[in-house]
C-alpha atoms as a PDB file:
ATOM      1  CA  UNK A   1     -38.487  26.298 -16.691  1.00  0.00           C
ATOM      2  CA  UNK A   2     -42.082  26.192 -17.378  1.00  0.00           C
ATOM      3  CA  UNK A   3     -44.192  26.629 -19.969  1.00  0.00           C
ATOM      4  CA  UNK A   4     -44.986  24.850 -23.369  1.00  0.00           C
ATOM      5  CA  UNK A   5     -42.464  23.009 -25.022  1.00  0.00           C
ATOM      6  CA  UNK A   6     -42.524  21.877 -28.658  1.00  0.00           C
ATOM      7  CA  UNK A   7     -40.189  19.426 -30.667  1.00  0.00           C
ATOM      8  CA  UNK A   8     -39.529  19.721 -33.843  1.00  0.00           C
ATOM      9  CA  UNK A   9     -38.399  17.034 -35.968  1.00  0.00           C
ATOM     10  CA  UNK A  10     -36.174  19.001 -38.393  1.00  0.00           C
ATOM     11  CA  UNK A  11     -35.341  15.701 -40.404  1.00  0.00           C
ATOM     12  CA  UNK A  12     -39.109  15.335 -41.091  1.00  0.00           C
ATOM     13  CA  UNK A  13     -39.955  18.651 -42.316  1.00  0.00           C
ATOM     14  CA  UNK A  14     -36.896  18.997 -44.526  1.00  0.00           C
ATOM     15  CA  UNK A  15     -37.979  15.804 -46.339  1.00  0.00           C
ATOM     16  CA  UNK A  16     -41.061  17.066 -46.801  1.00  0.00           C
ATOM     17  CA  UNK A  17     -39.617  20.027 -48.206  1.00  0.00           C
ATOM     18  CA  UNK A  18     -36.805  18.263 -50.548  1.00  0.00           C
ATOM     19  CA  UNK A  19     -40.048  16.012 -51.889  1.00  0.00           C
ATOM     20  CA  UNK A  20     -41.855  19.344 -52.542  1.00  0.00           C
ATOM     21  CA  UNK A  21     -38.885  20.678 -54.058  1.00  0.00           C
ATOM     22  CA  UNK A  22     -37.972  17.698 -56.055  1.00  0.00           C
ATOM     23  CA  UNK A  23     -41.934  17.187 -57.541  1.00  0.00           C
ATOM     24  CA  UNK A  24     -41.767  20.782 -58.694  1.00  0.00           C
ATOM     25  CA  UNK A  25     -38.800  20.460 -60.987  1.00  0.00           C
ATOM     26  CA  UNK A  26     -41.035  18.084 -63.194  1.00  0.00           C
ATOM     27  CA  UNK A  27     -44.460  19.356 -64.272  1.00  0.00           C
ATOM     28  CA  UNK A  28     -45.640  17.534 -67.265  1.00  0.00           C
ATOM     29  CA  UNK A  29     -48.182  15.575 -65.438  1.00  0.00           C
ATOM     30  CA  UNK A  30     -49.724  18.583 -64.181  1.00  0.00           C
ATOM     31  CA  UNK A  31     -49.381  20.283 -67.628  1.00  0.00           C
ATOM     32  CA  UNK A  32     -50.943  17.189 -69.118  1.00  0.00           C
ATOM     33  CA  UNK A  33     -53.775  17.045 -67.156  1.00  0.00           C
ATOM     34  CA  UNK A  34     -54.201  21.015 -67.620  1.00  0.00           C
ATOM     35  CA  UNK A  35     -53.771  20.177 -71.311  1.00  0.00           C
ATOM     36  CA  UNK A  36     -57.099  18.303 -71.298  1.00  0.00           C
ATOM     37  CA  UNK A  37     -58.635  20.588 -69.363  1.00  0.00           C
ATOM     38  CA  UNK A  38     -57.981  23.461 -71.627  1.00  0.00           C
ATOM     39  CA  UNK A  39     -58.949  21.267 -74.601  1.00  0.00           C
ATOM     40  CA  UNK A  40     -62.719  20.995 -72.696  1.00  0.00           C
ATOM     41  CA  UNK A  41     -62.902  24.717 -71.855  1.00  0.00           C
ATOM     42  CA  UNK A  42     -61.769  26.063 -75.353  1.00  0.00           C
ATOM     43  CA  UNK A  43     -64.171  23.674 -77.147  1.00  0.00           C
ATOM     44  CA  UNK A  44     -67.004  25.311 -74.959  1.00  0.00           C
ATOM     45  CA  UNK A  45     -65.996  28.503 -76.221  1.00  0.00           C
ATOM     46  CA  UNK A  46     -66.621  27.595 -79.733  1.00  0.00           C
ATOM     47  CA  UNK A  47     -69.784  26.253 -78.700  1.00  0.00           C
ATOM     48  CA  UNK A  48     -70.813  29.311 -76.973  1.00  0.00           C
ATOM     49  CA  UNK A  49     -69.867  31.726 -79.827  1.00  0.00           C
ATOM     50  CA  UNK A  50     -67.250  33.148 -77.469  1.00  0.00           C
ATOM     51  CA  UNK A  51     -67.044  33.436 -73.705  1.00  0.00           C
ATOM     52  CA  UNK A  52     -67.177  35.367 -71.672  1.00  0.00           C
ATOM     53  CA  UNK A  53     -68.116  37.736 -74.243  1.00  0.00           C
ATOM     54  CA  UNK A  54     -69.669  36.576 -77.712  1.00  0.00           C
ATOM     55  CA  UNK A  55     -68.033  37.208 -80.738  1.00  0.00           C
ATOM     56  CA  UNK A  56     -69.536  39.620 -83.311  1.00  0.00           C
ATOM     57  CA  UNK A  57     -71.715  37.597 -85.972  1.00  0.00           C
ATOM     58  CA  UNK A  58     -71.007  36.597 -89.073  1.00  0.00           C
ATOM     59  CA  UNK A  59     -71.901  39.515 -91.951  1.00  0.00           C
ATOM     60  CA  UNK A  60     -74.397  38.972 -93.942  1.00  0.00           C
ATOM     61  CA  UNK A  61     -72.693  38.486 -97.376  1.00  0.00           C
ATOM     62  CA  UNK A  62     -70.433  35.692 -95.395  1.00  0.00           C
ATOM     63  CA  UNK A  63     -74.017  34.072 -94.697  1.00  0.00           C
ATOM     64  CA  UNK A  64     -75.270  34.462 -98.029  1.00  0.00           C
ATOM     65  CA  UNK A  65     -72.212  33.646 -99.761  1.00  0.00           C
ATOM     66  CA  UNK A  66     -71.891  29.656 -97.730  1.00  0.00           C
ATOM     67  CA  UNK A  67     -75.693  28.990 -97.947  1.00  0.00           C
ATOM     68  CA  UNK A  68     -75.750  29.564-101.439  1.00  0.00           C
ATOM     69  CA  UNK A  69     -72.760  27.301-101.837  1.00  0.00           C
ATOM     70  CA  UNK A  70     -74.655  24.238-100.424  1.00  0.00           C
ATOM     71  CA  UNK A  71     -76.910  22.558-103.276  1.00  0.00           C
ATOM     72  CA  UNK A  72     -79.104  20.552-100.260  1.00  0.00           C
ATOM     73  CA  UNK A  73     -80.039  24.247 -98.507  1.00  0.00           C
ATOM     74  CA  UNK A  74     -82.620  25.032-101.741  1.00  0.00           C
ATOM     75  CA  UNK A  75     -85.476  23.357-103.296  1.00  0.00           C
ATOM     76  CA  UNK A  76     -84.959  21.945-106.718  1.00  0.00           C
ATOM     77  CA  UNK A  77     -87.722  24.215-108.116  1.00  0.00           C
ATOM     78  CA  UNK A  78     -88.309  27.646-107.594  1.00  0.00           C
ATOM     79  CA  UNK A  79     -85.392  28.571-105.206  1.00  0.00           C
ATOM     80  CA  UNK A  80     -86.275  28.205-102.034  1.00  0.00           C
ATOM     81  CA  UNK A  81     -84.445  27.578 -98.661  1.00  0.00           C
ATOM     82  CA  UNK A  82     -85.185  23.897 -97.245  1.00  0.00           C
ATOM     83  CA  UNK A  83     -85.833  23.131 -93.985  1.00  0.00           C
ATOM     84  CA  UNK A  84     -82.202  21.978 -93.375  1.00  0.00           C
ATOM     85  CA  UNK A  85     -80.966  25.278 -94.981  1.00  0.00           C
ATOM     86  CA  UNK A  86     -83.545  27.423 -92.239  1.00  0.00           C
ATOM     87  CA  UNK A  87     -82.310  25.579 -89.877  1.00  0.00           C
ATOM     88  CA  UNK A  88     -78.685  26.092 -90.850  1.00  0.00           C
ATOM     89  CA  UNK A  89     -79.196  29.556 -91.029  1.00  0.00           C
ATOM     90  CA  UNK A  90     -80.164  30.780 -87.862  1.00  0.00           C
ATOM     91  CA  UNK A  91     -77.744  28.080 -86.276  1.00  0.00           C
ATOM     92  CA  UNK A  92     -74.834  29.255 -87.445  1.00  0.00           C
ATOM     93  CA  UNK A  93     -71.770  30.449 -85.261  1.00  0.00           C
ATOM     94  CA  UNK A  94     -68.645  31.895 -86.794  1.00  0.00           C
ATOM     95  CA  UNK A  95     -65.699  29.582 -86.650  1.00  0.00           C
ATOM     96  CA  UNK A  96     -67.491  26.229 -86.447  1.00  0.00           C
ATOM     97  CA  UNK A  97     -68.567  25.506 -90.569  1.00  0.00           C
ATOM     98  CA  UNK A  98     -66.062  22.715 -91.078  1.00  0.00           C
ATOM     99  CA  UNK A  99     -65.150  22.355 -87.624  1.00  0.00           C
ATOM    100  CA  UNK A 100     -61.743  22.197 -88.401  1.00  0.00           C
ATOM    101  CA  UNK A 101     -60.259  24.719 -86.451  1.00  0.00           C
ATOM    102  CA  UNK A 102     -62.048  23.545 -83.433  1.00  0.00           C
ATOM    103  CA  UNK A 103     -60.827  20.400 -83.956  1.00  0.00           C
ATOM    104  CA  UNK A 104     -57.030  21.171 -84.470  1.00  0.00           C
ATOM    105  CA  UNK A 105     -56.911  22.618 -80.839  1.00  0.00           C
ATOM    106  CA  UNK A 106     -53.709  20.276 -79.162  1.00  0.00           C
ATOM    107  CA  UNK A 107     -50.998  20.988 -76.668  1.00  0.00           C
ATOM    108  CA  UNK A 108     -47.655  19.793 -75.655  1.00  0.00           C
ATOM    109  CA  UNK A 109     -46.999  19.367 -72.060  1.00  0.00           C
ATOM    110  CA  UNK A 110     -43.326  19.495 -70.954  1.00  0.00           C
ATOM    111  CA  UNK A 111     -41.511  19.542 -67.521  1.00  0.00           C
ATOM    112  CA  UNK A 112     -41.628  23.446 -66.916  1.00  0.00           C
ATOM    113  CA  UNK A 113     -44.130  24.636 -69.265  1.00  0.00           C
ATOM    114  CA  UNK A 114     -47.106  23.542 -72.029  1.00  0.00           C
ATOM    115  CA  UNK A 115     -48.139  25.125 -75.438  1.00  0.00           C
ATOM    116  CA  UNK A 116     -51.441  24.951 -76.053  1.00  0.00           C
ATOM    117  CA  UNK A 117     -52.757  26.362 -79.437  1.00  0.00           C
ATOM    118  CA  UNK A 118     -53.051  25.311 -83.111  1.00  0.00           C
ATOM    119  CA  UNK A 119     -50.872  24.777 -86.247  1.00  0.00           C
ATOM    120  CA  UNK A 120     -53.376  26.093 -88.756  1.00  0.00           C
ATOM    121  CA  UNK A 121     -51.908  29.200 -90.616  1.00  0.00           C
ATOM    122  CA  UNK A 122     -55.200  30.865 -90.795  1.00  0.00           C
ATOM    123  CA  UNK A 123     -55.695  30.473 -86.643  1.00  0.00           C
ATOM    124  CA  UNK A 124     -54.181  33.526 -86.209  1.00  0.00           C
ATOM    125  CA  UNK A 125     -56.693  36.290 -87.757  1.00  0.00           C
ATOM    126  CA  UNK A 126     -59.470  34.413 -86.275  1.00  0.00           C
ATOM    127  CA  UNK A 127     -58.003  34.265 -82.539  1.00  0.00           C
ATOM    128  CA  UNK A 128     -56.464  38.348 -83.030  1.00  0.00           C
ATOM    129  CA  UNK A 129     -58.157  39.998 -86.115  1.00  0.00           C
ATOM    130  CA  UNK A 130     -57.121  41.985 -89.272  1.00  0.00           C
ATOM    131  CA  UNK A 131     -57.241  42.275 -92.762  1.00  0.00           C
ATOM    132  CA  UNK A 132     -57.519  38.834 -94.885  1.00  0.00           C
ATOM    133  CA  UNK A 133     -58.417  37.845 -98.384  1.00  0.00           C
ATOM    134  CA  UNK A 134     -57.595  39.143-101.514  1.00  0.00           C
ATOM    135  CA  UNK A 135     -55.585  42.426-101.353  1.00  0.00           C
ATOM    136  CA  UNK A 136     -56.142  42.650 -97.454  1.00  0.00           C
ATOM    137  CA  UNK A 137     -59.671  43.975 -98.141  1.00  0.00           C
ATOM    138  CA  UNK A 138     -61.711  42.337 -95.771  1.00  0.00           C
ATOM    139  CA  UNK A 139     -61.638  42.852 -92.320  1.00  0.00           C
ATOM    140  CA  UNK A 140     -62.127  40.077 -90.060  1.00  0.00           C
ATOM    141  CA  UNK A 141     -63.300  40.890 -86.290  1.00  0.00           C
ATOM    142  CA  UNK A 142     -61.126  39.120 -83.391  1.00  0.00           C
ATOM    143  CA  UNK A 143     -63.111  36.304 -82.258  1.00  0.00           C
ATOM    144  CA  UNK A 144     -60.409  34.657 -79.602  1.00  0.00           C
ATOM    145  CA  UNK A 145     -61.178  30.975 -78.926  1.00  0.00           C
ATOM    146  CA  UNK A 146     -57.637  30.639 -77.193  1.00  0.00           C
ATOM    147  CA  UNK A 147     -59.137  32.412 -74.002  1.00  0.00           C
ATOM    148  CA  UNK A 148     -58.354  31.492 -70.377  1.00  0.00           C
ATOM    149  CA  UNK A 149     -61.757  31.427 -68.086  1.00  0.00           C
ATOM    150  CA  UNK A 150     -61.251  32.292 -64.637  1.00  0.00           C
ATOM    151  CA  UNK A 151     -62.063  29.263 -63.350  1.00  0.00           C
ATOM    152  CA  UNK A 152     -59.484  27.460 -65.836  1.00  0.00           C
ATOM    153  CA  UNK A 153     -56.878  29.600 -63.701  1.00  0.00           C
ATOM    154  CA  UNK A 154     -58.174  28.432 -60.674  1.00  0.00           C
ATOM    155  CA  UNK A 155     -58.079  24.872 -61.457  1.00  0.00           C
ATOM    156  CA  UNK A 156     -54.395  25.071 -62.408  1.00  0.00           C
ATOM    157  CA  UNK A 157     -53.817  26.571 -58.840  1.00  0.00           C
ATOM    158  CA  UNK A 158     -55.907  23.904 -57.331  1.00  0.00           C
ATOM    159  CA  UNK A 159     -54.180  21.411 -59.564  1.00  0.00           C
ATOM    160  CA  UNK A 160     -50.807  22.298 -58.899  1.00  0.00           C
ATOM    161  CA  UNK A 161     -50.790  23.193 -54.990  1.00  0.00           C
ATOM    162  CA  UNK A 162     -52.712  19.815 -54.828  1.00  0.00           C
ATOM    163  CA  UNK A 163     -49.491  18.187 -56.666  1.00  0.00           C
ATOM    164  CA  UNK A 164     -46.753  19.571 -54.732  1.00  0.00           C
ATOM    165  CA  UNK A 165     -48.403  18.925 -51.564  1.00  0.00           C
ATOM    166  CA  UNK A 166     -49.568  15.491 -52.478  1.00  0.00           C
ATOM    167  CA  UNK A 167     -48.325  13.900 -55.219  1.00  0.00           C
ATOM    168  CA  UNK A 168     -51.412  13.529 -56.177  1.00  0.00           C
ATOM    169  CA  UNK A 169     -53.789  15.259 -59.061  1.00  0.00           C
ATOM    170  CA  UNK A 170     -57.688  16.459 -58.756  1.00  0.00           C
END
């Protein structure tokens, strides 16, 4: 017989296999270290106003309503805006005036899965939209913050094919 021969050495491969197998019935490091990711890449979309696309301003009367609220934005005489309160104006994003939204952003990383989100009641009309406040009267725009970039996606895949196949993360 000639010709090219080639062994295999079944006993090898299958125990690569099994230990692929076997690291993919427990995920939570993976999830944990996508956890922290997602915690990075959803605080840049509050710095960013939204991404990819920018959520719609803030109304005026919303502006008007928190500047006059803050005693240090106006001169003592005469009623003018101070420096800070300029400053503060033109600055400001929607979502970010106490931060604490931004801030509440966690997730819980299990063996098959993670939940990443918030536990503030009010999250919800921000992230999707409706009607809020006093009768349902105002309408407040979506302005999702919970978004998934695609290169988030593609760091899970790289994160997880790297796992299985090492045993190892990025």
């Amino acid at each position: 017989m000639s010709g090219v021969a080639v062994k295999v050495l079944a006993a090898d491969v299958l125990a690569r296999l099994q230990g692929m197998e076997e690291r993919g019935y427990n995920l939570s490091g993976v999830f944990r270290n996508f956890g922290e990711y997602m915690k990075g890449s959803i605080e840049q979309n509050f710095a960013a106003g939204g991404r990819p696309e920018r959520w719609q301003p803030l109304k005026m009367a919303t502006m008007v309503a928190w500047h006059t609220g803050k005693k240090s934005y106006w001169n003592k005489s005469g009623g003018a805006m101070t420096a800070k309160g300029k400053a503060a104006w033109q600055g400001r994003l929607p979502l970010t005036d106490t931060a604490r939204l931004r801030r509440s952003i966690n997730y819980i990383a299990a063996a098959r899965g993670i939940n990443i989100g918030t536990n503030l009641i009010y999250a919800g009309i921000h992230q999707f939209g409706g009607q809020a406040g006093r009768g349902h009267k105002t309408t407040i725009p979506a302005r999702p913050y919970l978004l998934f970039q695609d290169a988030d996606i593609d760091y899970f895949e790289r994160l997880l094919l790297e796992f299985i196949i090492t045993r190892r993360m990025l």
